[in-house]
N, C-alpha and C. Protein backbone atom coordinates (compact mmCIF):
# COMPACT_ATOMS: atom_id res chain seq x y z
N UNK A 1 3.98 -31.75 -20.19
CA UNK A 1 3.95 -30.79 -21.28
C UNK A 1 3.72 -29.37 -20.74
N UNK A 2 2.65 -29.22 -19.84
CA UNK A 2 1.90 -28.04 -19.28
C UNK A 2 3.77 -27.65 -18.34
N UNK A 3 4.05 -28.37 -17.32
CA UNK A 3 5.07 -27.82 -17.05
C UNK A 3 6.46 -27.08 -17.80
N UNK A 4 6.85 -28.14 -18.65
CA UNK A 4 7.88 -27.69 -19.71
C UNK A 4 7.49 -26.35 -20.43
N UNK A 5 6.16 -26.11 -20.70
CA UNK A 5 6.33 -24.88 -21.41
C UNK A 5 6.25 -23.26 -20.26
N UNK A 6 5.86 -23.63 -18.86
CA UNK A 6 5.80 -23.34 -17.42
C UNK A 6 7.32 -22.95 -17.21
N UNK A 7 7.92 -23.77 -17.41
CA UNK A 7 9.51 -23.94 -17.18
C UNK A 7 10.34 -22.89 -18.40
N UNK A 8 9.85 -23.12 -19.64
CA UNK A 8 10.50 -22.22 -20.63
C UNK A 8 10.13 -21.11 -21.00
N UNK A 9 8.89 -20.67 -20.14
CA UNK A 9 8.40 -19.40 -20.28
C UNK A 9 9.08 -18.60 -19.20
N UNK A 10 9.19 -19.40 -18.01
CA UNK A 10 10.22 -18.89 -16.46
C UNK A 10 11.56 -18.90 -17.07
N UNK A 11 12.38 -19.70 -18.05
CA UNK A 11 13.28 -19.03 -18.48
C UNK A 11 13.89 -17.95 -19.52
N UNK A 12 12.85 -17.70 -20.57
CA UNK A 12 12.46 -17.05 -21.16
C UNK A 12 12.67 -15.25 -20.21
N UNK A 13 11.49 -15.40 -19.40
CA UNK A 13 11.42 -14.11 -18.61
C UNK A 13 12.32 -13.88 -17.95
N UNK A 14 13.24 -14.80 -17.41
CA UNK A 14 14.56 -14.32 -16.68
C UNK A 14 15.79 -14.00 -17.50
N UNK A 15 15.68 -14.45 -18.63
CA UNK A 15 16.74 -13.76 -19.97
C UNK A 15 16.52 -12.65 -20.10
N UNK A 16 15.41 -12.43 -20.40
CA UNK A 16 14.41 -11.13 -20.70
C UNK A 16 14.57 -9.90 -19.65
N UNK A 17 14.73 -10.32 -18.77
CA UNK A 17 15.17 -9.03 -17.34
C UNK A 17 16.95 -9.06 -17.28
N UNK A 18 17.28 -10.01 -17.65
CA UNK A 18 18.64 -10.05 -17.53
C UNK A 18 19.14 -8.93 -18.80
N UNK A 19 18.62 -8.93 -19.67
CA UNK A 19 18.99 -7.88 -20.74
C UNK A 19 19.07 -6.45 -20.33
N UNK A 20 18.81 -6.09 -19.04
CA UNK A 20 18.22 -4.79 -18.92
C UNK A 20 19.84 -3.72 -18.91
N UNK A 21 20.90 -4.75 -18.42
CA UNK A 21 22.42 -3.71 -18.98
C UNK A 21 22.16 -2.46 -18.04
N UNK A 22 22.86 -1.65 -18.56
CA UNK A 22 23.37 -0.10 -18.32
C UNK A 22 21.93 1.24 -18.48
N UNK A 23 20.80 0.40 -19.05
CA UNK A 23 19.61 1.32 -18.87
C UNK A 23 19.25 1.45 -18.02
N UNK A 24 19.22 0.03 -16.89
CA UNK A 24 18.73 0.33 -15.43
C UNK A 24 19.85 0.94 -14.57
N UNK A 25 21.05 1.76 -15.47
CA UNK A 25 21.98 1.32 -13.64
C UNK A 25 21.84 2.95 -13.32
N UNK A 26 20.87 3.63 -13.65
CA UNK A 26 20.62 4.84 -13.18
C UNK A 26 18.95 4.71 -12.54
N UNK A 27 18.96 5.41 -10.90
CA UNK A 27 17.94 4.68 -10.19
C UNK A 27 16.84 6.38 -10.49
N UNK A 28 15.67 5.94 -10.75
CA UNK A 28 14.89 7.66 -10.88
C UNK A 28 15.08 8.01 -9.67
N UNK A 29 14.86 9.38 -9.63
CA UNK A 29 13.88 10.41 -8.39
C UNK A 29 12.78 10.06 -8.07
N UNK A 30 12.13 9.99 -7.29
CA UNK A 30 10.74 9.83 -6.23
C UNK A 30 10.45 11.21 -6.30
N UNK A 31 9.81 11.96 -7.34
CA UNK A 31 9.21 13.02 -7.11
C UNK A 31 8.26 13.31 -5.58
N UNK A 32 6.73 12.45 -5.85
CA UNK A 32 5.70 12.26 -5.14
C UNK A 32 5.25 11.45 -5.69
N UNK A 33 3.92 10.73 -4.51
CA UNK A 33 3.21 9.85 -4.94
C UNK A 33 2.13 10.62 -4.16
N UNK A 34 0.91 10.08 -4.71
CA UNK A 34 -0.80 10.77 -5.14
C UNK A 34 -1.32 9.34 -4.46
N UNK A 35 -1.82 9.04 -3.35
CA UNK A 35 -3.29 8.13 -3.54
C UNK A 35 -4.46 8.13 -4.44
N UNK A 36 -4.92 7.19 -4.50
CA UNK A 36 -5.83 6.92 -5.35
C UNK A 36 -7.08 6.19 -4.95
N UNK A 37 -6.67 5.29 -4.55
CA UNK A 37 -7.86 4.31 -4.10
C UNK A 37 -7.59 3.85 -2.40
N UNK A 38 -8.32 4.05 -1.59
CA UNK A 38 -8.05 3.74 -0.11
C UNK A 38 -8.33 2.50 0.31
N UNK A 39 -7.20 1.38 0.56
CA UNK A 39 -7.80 0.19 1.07
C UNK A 39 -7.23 0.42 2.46
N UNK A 40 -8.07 -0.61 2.88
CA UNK A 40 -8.33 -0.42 4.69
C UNK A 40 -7.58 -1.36 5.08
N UNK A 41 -6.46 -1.10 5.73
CA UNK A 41 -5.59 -2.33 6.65
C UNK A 41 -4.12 -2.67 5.43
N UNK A 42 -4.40 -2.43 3.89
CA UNK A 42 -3.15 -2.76 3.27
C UNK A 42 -2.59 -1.28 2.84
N UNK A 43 -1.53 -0.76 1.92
CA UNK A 43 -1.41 -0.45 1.51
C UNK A 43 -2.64 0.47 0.30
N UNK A 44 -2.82 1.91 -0.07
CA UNK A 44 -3.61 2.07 -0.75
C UNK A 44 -2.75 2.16 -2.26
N UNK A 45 -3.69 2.52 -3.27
CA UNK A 45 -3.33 2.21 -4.87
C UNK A 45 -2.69 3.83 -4.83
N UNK A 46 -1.73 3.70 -5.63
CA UNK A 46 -1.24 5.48 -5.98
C UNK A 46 -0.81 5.55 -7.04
N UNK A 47 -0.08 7.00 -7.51
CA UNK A 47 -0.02 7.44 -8.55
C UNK A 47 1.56 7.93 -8.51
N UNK A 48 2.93 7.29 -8.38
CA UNK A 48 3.66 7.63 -8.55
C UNK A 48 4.57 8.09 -9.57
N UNK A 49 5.12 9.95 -9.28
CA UNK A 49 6.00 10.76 -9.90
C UNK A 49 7.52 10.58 -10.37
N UNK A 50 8.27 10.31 -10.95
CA UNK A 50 9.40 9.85 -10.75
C UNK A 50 10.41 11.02 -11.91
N UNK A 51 11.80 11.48 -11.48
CA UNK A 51 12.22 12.00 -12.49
C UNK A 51 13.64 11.41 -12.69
N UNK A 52 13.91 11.11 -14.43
CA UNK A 52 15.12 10.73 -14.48
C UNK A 52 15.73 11.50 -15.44
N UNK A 53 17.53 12.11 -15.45
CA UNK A 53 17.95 12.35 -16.57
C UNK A 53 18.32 11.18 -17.42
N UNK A 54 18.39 11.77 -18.97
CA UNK A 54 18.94 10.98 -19.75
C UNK A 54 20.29 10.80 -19.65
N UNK A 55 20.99 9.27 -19.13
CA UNK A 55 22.37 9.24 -19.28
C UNK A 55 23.20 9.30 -19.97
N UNK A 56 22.77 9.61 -21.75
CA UNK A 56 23.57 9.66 -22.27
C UNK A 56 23.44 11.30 -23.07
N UNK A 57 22.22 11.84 -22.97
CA UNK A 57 22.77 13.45 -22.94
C UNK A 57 22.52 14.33 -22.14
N UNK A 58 23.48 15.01 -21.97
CA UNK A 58 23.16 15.77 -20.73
C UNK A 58 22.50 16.90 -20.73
N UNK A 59 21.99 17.58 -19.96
CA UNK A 59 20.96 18.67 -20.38
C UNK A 59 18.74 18.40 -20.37
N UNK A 60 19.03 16.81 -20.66
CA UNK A 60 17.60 16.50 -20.87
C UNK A 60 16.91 15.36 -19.72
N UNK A 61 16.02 15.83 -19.41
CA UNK A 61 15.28 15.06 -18.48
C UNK A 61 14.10 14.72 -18.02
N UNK A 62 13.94 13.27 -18.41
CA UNK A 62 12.36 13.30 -18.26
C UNK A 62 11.31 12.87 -16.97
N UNK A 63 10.40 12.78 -16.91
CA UNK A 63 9.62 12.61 -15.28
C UNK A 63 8.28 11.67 -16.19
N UNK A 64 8.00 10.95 -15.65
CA UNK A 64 6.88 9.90 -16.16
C UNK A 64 6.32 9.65 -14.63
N UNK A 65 4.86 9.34 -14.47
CA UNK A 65 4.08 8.90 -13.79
C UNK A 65 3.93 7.12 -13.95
N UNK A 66 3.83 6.33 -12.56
CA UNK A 66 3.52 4.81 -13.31
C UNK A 66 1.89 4.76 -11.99
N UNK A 67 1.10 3.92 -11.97
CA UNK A 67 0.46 3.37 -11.23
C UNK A 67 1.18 2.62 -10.10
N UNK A 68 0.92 2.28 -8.84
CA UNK A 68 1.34 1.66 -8.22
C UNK A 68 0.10 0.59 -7.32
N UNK A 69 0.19 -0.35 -7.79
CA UNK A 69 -1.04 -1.19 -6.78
C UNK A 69 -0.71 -0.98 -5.34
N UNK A 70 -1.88 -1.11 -4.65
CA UNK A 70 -1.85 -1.36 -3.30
C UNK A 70 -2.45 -3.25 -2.92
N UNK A 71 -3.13 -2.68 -1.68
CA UNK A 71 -3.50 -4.50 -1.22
C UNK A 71 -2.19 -4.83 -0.89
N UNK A 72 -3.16 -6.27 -0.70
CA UNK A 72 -2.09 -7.60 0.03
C UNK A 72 -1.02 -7.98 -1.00
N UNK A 73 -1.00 -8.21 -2.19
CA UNK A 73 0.24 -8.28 -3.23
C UNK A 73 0.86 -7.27 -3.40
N UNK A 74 -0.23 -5.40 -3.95
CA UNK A 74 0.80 -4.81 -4.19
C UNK A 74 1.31 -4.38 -2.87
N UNK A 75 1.96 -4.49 -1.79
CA UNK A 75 2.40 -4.63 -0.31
C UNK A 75 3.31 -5.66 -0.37
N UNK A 76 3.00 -6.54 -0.70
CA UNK A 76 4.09 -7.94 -0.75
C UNK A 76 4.78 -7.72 -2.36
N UNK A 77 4.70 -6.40 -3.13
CA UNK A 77 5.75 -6.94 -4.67
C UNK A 77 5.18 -8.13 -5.49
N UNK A 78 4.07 -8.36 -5.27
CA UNK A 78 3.73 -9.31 -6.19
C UNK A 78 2.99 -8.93 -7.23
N UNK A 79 2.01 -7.72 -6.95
CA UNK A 79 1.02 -7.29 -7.78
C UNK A 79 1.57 -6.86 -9.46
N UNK A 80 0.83 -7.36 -10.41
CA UNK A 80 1.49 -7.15 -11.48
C UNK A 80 1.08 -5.83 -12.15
N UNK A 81 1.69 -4.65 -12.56
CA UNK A 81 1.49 -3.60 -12.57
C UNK A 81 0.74 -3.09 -13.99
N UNK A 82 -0.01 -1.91 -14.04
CA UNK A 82 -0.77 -1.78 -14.95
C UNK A 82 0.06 -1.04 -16.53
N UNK A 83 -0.42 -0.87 -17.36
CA UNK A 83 0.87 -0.45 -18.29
C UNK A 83 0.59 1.27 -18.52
N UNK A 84 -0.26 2.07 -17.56
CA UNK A 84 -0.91 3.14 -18.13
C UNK A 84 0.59 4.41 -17.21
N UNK A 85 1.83 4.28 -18.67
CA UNK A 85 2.32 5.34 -17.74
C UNK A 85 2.02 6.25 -18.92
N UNK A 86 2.80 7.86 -18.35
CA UNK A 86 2.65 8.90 -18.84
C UNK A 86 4.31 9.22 -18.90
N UNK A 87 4.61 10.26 -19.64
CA UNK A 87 5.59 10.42 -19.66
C UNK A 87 5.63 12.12 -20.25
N UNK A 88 6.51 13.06 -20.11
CA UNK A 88 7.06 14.29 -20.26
C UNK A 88 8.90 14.51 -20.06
N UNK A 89 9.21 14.62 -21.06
CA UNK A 89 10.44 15.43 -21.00
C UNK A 89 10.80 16.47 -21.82
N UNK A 90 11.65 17.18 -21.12
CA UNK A 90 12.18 18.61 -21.20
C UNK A 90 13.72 18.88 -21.17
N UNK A 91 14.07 20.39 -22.07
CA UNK A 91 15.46 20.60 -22.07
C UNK A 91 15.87 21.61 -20.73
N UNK A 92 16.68 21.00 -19.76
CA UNK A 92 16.87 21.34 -18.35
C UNK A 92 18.16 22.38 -18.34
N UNK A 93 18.96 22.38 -19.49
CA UNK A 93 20.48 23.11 -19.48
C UNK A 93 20.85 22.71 -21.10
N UNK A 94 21.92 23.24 -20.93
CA UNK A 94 22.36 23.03 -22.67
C UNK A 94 22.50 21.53 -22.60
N UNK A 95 21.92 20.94 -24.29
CA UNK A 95 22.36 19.60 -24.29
C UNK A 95 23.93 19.26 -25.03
N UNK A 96 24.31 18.31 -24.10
CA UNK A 96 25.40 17.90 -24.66
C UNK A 96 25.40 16.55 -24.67
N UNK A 97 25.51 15.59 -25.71
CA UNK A 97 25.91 14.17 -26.23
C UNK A 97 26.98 14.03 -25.49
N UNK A 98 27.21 12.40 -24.78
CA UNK A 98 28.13 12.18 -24.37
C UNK A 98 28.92 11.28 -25.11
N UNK A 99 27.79 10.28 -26.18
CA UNK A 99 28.16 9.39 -26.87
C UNK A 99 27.29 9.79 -28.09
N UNK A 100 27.27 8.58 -28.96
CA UNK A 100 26.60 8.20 -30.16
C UNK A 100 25.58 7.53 -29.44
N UNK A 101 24.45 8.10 -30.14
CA UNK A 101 23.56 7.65 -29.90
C UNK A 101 22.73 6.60 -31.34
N UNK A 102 21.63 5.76 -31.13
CA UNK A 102 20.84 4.86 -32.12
C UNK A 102 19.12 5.14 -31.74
N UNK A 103 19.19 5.22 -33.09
CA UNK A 103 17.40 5.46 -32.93
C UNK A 103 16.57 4.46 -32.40
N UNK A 104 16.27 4.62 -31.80
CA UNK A 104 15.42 3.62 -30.62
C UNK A 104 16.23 3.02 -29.35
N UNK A 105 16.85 3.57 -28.61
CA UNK A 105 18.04 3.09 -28.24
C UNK A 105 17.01 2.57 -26.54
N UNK A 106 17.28 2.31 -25.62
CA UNK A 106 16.74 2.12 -24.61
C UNK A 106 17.41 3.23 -23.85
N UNK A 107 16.94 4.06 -23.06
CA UNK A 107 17.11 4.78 -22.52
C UNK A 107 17.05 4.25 -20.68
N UNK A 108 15.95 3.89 -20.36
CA UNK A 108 15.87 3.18 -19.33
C UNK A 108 14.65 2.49 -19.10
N UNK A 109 15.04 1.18 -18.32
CA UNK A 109 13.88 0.66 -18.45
C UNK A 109 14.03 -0.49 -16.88
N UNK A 110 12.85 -0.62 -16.44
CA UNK A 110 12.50 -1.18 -14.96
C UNK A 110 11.21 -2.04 -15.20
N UNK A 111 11.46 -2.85 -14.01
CA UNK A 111 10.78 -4.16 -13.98
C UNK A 111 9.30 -3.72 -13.47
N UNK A 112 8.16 -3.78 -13.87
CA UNK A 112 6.79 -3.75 -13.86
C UNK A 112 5.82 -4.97 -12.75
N UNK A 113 6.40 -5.92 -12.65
CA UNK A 113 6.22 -7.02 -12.20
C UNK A 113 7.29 -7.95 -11.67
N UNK A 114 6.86 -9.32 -11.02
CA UNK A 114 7.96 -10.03 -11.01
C UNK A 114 8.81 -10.61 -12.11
N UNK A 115 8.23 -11.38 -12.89
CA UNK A 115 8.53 -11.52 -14.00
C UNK A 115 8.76 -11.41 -15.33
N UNK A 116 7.23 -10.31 -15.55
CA UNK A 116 6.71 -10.89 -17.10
C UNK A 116 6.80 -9.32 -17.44
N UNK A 117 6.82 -8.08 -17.05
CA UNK A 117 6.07 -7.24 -17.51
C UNK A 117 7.51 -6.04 -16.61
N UNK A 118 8.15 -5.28 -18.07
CA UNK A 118 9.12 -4.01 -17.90
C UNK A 118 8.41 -3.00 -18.47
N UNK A 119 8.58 -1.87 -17.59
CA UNK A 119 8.95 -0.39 -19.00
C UNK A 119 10.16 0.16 -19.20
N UNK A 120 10.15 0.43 -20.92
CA UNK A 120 11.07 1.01 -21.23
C UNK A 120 10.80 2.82 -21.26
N UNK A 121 11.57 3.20 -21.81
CA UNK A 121 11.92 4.48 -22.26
C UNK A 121 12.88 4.73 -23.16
N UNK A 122 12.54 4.50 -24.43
CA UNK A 122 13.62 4.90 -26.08
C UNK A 122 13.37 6.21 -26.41
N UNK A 123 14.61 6.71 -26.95
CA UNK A 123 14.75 7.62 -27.38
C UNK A 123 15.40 7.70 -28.88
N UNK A 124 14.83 8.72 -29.37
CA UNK A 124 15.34 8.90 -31.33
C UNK A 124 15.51 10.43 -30.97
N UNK A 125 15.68 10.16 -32.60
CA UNK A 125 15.98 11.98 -33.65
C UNK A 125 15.36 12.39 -34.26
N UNK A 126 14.48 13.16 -34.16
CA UNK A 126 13.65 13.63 -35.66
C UNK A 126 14.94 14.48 -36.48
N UNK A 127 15.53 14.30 -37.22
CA UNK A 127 16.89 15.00 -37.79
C UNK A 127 16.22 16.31 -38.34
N UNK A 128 14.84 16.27 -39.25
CA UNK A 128 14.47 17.06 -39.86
C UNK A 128 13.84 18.29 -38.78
N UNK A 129 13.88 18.18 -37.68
CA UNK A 129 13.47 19.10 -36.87
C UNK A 129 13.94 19.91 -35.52
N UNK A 130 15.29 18.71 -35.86
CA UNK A 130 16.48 18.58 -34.72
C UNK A 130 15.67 18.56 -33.03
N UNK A 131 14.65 17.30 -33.08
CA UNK A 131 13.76 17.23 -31.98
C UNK A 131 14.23 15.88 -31.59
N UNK A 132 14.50 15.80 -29.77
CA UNK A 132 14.91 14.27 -29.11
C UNK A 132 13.38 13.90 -29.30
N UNK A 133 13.06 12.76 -29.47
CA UNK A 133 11.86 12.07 -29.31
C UNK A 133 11.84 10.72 -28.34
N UNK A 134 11.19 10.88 -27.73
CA UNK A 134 11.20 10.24 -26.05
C UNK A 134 10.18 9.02 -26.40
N UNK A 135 9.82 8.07 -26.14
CA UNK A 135 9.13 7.00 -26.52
C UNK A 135 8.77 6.11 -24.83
N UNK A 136 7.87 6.00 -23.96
CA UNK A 136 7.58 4.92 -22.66
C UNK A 136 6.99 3.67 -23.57
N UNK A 137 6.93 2.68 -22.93
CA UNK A 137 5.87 1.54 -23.04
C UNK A 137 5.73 0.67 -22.11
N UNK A 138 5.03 -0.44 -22.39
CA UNK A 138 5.66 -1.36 -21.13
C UNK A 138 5.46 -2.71 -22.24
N UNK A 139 6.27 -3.31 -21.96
CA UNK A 139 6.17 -5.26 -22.63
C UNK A 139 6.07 -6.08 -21.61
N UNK A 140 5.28 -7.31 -22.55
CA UNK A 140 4.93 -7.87 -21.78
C UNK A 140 5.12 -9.34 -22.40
N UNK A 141 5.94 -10.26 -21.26
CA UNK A 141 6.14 -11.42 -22.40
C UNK A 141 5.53 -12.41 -23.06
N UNK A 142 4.39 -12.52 -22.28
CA UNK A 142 3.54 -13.48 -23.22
C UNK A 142 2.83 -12.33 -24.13
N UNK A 143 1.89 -11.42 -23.82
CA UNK A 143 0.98 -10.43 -24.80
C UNK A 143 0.96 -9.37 -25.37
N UNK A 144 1.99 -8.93 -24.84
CA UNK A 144 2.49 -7.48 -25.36
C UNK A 144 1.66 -6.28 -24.94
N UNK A 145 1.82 -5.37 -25.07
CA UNK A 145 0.74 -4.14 -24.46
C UNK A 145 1.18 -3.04 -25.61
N UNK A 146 0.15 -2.21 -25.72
CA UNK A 146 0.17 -1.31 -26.62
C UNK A 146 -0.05 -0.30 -26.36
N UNK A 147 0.19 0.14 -24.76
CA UNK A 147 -0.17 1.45 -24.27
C UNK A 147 1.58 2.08 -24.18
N UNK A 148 0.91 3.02 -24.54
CA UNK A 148 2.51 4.25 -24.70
C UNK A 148 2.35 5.41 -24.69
N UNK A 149 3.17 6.01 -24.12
CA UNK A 149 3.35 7.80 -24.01
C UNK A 149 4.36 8.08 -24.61
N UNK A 150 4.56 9.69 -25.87
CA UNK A 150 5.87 10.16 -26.46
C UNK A 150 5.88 11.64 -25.86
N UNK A 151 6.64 11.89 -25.99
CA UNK A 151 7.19 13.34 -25.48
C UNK A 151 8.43 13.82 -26.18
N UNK A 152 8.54 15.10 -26.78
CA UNK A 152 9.55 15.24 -27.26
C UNK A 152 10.54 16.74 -26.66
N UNK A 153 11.48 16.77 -27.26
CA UNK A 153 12.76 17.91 -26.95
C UNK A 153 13.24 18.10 -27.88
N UNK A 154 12.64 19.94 -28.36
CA UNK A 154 13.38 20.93 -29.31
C UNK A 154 14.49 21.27 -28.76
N UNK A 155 15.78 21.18 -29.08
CA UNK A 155 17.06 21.13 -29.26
C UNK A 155 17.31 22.49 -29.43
N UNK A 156 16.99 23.61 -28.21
CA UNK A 156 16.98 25.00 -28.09
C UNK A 156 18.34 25.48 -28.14
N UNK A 157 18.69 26.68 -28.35
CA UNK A 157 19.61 27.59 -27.54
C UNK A 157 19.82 28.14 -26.14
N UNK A 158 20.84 27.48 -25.26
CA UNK A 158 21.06 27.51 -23.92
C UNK A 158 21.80 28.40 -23.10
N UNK A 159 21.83 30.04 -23.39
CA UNK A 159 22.98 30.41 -22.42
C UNK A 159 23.88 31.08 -23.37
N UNK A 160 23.52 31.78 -24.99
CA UNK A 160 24.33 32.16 -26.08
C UNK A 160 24.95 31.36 -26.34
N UNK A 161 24.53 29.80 -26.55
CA UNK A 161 25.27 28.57 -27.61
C UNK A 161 24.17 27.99 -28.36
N UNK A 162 24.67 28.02 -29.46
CA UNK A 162 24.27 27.46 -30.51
C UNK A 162 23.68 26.39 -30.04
N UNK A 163 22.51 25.61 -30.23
CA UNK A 163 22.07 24.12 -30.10
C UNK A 163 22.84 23.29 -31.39
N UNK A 164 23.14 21.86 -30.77
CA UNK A 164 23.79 20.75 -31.13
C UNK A 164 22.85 20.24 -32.15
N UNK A 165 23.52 19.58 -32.89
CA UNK A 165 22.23 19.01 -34.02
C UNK A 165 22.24 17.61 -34.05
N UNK A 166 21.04 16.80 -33.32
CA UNK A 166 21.10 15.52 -32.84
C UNK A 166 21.59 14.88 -33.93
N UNK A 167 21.48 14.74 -35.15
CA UNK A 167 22.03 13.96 -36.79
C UNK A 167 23.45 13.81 -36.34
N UNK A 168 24.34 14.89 -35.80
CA UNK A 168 25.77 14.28 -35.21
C UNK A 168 26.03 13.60 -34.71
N UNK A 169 24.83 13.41 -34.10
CA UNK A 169 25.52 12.29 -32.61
C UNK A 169 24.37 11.18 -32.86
N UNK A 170 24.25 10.20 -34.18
CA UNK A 170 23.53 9.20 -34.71
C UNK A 170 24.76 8.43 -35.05
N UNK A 171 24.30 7.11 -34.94
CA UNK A 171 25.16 6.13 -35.07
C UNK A 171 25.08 5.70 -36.25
């Protein structure tokens, strides 16, 4: 019994990463990474910077911080990672839609662990304020986590052009 549900939770989580599509196929920037905690002989704990644009509009780009374990697992990829990211994004150049976009859409999202535990990054519209609204989290498949960072992008004027009005480019 104990195995079978062992077994359908291991397949479960490998569906679950398999979904990840066209959000992961853009790899971040390695800003910097920050130590944190000094272990002696492994790897120490840090604080890594990362920046990615949004692939589907151009102009916007965000940079989020994740934890990174150190030690003997986090060294070997095993360590299962904590859910405390941060997140900031900003308008970098004029924005331009490449597609239609959906409110809550996945923007990008990477594996946290071996198995059990991704973050995403969704993005919406506030229409009424013509603001991108940026959304991190991390899931987790058996418990879920409820830690999250938002950040948003006023939809400025870039260069004497008019700003785009995200409500157009809603699906």
């Amino acid at each position: 019994m104990f195995r079978a549900a062992v077994a359908s939770a291991l397949l479960a989580a490998a569906a679950f990463g398999l979904g990840a599509g066209s959000a992961s196929a853009q790899s971040p920037d390695l800003i910097f990474k920050k130590s944190t905690v000094f272990r002696f002989l492994t790897p120490d704990d840090k604080l890594a910077t990362y920046a990615i644009d949004d692939p589907d509009i151009e102009g916007v780009a965000c940079h989020y911080t994740v934890p990174e374990k150190g030690g003997v697992a986090g060294g070997l990829g095993l360590a299962e990672e904590v859910s405390d990211i941060s997140l900031a994004c900003r308008q970098v150049g004029p924005v331009k839609f490449r597609a239609k976009v959906e409110q809550g859409e996945v923007m990008f999202r990477q594996s946290r662990s071996l198995l059990f535990k991704r973050m995403q990054i969704v993005r919406g519209c506030d229409v009424k304020r013509n603001v991108l609204v940026y959304l991190v989290y991390s899931d987790k498949l058996i418990e879920g986590s409820p830690k999250n960072s938002t950040s948003t992008v006023p939809i400025m004027p870039w260069g004497g052009q008019e700003p785009v009005q995200c409500r157009d480019w809603l699906k």
